[in-house]
Protein backbone atom coordinates (compact mmCIF):
# COMPACT_ATOMS: atom_id res chain seq x y z
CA UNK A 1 33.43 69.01 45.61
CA UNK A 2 30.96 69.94 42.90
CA UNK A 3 29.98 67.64 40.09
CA UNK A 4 32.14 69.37 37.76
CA UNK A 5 35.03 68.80 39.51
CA UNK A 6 34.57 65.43 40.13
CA UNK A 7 34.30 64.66 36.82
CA UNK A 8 37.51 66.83 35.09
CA UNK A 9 38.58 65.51 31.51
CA UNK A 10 42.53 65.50 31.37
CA UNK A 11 42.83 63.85 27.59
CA UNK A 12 40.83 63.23 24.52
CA UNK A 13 41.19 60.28 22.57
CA UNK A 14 42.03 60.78 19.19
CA UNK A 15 38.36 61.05 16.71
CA UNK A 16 36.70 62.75 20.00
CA UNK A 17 35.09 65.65 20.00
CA UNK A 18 37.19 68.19 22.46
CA UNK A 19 36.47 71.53 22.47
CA UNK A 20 33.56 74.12 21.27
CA UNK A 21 34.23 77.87 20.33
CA UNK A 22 31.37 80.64 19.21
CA UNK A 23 32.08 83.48 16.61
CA UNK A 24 29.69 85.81 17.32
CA UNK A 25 29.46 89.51 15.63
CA UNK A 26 27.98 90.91 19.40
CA UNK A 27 30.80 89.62 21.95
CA UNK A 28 29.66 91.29 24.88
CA UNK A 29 25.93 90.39 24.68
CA UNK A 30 27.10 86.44 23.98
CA UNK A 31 29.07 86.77 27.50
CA UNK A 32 26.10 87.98 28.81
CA UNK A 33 23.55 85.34 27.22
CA UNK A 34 26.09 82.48 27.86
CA UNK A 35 27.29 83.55 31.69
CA UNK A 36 23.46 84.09 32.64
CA UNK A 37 22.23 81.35 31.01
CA UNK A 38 24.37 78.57 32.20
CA UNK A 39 26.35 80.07 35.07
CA UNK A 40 29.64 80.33 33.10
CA UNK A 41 32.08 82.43 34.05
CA UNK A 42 34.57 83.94 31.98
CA UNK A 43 38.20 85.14 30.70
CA UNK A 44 39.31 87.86 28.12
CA UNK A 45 42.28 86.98 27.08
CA UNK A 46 43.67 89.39 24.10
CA UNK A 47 45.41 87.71 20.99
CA UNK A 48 46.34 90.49 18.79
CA UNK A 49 45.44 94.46 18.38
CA UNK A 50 41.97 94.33 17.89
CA UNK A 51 41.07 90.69 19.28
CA UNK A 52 39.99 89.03 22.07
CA UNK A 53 39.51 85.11 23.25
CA UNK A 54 37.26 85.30 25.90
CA UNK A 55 37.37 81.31 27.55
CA UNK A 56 34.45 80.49 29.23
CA UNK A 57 34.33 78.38 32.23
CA UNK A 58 32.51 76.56 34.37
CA UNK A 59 33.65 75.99 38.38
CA UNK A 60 37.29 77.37 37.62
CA UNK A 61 37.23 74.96 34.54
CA UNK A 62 37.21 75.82 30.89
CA UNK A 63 34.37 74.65 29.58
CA UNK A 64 34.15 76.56 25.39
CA UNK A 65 35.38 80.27 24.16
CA UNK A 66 34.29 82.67 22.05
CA UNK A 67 35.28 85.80 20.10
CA UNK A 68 34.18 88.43 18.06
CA UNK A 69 33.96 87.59 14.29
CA UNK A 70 36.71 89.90 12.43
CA UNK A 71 36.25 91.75 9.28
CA UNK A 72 38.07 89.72 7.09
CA UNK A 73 35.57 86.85 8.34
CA UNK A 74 32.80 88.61 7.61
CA UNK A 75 33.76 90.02 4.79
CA UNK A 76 33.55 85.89 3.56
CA UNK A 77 30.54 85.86 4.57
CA UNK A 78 31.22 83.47 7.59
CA UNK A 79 27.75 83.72 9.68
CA UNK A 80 28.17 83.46 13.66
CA UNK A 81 28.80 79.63 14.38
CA UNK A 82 29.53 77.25 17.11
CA UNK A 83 32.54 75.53 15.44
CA UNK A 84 33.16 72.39 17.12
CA UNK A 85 36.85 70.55 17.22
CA UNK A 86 37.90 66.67 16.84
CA UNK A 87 41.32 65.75 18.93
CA UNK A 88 43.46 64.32 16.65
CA UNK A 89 47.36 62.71 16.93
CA UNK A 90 48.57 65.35 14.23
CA UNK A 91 46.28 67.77 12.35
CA UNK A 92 48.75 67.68 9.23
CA UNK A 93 48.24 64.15 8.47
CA UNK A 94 44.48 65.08 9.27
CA UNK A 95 44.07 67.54 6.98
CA UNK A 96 45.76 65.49 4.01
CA UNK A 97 44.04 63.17 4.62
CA UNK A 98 40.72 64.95 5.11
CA UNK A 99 41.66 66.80 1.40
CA UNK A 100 42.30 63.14 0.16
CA UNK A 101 38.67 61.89 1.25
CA UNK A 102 36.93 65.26 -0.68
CA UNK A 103 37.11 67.64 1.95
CA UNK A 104 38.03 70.98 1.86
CA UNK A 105 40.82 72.49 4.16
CA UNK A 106 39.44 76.27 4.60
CA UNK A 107 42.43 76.84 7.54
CA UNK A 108 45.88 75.21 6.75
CA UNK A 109 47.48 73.58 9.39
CA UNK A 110 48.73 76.31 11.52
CA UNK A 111 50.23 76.74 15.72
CA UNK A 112 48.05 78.36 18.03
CA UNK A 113 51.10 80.09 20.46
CA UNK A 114 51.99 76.78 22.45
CA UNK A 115 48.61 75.26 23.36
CA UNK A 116 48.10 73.28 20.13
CA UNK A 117 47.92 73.12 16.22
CA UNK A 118 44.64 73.60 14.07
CA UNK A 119 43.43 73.19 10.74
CA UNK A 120 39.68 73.96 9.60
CA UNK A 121 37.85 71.62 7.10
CA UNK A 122 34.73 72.08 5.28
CA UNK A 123 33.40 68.19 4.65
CA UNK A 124 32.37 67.38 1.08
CA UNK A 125 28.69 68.16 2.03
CA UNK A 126 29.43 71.73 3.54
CA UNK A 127 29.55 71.34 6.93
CA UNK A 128 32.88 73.03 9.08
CA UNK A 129 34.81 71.58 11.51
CA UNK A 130 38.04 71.84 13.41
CA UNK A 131 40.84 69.74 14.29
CA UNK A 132 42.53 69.81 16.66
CA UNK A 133 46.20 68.28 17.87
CA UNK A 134 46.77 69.04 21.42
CA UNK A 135 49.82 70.49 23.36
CA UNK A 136 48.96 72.79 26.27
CA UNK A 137 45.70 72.69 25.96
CA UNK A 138 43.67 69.11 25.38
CA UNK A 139 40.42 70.86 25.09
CA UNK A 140 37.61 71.05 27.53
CA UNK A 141 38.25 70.12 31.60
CA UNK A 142 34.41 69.60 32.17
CA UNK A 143 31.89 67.66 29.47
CA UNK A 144 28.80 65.54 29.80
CA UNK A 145 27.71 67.62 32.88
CA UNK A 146 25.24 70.06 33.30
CA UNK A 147 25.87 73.44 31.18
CA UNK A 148 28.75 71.99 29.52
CA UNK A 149 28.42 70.24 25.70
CA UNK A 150 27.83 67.16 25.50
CA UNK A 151 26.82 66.08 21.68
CA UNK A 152 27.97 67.14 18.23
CA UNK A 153 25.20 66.29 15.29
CA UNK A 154 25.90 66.87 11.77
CA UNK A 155 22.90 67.89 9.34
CA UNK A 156 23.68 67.19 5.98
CA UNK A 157 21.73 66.28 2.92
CA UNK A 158 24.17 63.57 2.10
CA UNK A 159 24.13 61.22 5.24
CA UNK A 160 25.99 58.62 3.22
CA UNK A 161 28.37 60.78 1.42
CA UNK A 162 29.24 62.92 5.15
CA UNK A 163 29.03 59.29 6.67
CA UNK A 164 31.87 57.89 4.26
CA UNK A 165 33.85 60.59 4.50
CA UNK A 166 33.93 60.69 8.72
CA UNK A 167 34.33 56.84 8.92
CA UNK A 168 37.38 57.60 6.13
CA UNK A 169 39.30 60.45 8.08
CA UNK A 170 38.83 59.23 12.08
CA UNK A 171 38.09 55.47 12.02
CA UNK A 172 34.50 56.25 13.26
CA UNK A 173 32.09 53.35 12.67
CA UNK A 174 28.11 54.27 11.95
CA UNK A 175 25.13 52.90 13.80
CA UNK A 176 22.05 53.74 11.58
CA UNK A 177 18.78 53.85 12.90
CA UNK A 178 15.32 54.94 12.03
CA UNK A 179 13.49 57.26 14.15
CA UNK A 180 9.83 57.73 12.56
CA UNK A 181 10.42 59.69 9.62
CA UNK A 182 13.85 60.35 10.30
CA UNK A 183 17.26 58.55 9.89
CA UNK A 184 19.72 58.90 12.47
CA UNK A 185 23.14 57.91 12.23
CA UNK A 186 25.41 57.45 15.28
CA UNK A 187 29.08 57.63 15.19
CA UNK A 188 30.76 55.46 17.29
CA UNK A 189 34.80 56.01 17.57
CA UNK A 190 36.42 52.79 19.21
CA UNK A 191 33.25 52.00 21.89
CA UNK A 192 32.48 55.50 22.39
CA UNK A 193 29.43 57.50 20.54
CA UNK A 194 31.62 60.53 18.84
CA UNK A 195 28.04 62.25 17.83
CA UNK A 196 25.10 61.75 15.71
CA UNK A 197 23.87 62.66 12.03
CA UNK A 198 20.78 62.93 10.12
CA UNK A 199 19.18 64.86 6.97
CA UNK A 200 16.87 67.49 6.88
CA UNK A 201 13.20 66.40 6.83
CA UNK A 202 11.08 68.97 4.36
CA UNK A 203 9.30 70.45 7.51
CA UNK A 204 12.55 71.76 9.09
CA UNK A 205 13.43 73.81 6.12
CA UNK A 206 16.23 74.87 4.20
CA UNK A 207 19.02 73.78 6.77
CA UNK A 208 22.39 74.32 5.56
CA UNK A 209 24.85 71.83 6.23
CA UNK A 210 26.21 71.89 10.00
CA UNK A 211 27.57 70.36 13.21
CA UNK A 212 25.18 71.58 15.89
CA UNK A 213 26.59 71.62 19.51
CA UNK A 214 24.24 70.55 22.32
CA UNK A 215 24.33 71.35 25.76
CA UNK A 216 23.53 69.26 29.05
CA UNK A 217 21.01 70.91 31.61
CA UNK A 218 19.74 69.98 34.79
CA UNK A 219 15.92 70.73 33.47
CA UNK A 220 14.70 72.95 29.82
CA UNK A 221 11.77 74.69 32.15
């Protein structure tokens, strides 16, 4: 039995990080990248005329997806982006209440088929985000093993105006800490770290606001 079975996720507490998706503009060379870089395999699955959900898996076990960006996204603008998704008990009292705390609700509430309900917020510093209320589908079977995610971090320029506004909508508590010329914040939800935050130092540039999904490895060489 490999590690990644041994260590299947069947539920997501609520305020949890579940689930990581890619839009990409160049589908086929993300499968490529993705499947060769961490052994992924994968599974086209279409959703409409002209669209395709590709899940990608690790060991049998869905690990992320991805898709190609449509026009209608591009045409806003939207770059491609790892989007990452919170579990929550009901994403309409999520969203109003994300709305309520100054965030923006870009996606309304809406049912994806019979797997689960979604609604897409931008925070009140920028960043995007999903949520996500489970049916079918609880999110990821395999995390916090190698080449599967395993931290969310927010960059924002407004730590304490992002931090107020997470702690508001999931109950997440903050650990701050200073690391050299940095401040990071840690979000704990319950006893659990949820993910981690900090702003921008001058040397890293002009970093728009974002959640940035990392991945576990066996070794970066």
């Amino acid at each position: 039995m490999t590690e990644a079975r041994m260590q299947e996720t069947t539920h997501f507490a609520p305020g949890t990080f579940c689930w990581v998706e890619l839009g990409t503009t160049k589908g086929e060379a993300a499968k490529k990248f993705y499947t060769s870089l961490f052994g992924w395999d994968y599974v086209d699955n279409p959703v409409g005329p002209d669209m395709v959900y590709t899940m990608l898996q690790l060991d049998g076990k869905d690990v992320g997806a991805l898709y190609q960006l449509p026009g209608e996204m591009l045409s806003q603008g939207i770059p491609p982006n790892w989007l990452s998704y919170v579990s929550v008990a009901s994403a309409d009292e999520a969203a109003k209440k994300a709305k309520a705390a100054g965030g923006t609700i870009m996606k309304e509430p809406f049912d994806v088929m019979d797997v689960g309900r979604m609604a897409v917020i931008k925070d009140p510093t920028g960043a995007v985000f999903a949520l996500w209320q489970p049916r079918k589908h609880h999110g990821a079977a395999v995390v916090n093993v190698p080449n599967s995610f395993c931290w969310n971090e927010l960059s924002t320029k407004d730590p304490a105006k992002a931090g107020e506004f997470y702690s508001t909508l999931f109950g997440w508590d903050r650990k701050v800490q200073e690391l050299g010329p940095m401040t990071y914040t840690s979000f704990i939800n319950g006893t659990r770290p949820a993910g981690g935050m900090f702003k921008p130092t001058p040397e890293m540039g002009n970093i728009p606001p974002n959640w940035l999904v990392y991945f576990a490895v066996d070794a970066l060489a």
